[in-house]
Protein backbone atom coordinates (compact mmCIF):
# COMPACT_ATOMS: atom_id res chain seq x y z
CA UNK A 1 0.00 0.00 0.00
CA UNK A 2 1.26 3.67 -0.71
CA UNK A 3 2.08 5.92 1.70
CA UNK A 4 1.16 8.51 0.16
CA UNK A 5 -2.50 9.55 -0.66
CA UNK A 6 -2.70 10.21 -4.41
CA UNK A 7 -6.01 11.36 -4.39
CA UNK A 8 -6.11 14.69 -6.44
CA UNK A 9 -8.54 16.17 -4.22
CA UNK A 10 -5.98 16.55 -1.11
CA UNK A 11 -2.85 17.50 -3.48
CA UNK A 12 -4.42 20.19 -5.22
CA UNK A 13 -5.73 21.73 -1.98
CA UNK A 14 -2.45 21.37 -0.54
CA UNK A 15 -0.32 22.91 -3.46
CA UNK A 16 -3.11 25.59 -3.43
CA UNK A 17 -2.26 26.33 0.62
CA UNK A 18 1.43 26.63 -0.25
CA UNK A 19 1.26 28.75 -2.88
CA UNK A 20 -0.99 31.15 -0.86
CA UNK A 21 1.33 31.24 2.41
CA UNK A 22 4.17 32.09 -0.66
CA UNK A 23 1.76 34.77 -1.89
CA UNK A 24 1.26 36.26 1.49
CA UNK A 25 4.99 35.61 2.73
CA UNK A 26 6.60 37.33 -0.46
CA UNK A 27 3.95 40.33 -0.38
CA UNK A 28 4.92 41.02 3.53
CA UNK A 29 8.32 41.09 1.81
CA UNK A 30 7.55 44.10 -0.69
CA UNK A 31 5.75 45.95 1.14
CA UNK A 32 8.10 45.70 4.02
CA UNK A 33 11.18 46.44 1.53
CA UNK A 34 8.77 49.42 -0.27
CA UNK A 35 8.18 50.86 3.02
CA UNK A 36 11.91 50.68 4.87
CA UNK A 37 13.10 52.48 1.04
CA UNK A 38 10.46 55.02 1.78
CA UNK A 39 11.44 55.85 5.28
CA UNK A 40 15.54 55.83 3.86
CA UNK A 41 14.84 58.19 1.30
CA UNK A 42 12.82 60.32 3.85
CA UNK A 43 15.78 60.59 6.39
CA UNK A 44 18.50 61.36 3.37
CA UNK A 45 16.59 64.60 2.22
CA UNK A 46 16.10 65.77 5.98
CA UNK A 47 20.18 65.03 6.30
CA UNK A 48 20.42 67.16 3.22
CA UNK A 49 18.20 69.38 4.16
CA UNK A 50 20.08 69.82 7.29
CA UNK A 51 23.74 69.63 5.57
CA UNK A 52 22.07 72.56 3.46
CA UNK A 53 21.15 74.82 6.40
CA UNK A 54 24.44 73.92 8.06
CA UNK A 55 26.36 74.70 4.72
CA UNK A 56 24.59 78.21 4.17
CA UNK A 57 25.11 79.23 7.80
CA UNK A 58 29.15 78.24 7.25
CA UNK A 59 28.93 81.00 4.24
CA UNK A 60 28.11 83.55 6.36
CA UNK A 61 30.53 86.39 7.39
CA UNK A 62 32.91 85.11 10.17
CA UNK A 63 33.62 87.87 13.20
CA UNK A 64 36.35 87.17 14.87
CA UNK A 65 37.83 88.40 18.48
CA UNK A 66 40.13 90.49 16.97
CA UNK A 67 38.11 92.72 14.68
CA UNK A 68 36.39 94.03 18.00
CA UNK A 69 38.05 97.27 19.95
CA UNK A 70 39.60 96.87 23.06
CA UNK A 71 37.07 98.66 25.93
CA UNK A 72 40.20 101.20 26.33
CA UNK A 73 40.15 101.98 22.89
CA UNK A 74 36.58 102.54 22.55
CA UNK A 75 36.51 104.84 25.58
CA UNK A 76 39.42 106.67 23.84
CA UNK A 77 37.99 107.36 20.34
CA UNK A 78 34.99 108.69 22.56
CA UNK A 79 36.97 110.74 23.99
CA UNK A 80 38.48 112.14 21.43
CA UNK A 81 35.48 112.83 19.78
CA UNK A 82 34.20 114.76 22.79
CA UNK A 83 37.10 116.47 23.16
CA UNK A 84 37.68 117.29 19.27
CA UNK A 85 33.35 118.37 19.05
């Protein structure tokens, strides 16, 4: 006796149930691969958006330390001015 029932009723059912859990299993897949490329491509433009804003405020005029007078100075050049007026 087989071991195996080769009825066609109980394969075809079977083969049907397999192919369905593929179905399922390999749509899960895309839609989980669609949706992780969505969210990627979300967080690179708010990186470039950010290395944008970053960027621009770099091109802005530097002012350093040195290009400010000295309190004393200040007070002089008012001084003078008084003085001079």
């Amino acid at each position: 006796a087989p071991l195996v029932d080769s009825s066609s009723g109980h394969s075809s059912s079977a083969m049907l149930m397999l192919l369905s859990v593929v179905f399922v299993g390999l749509a899960v897949f895309l839609i989980y691969k669609f949706k992780s490329n969505i969210y990627a491509q979300v967080q690179h433009d708010k990186e470039q958006e950010m290395i944008g804003s970053v960027s621009q405020s770099e091109n802005a005029p530097k002012i350093t330390l040195s290009e400010f007078t000295d309190p004393e100075e200040l007070m002089d050049k008012e001084l003078d001015t008084r003085v001079m007026g």
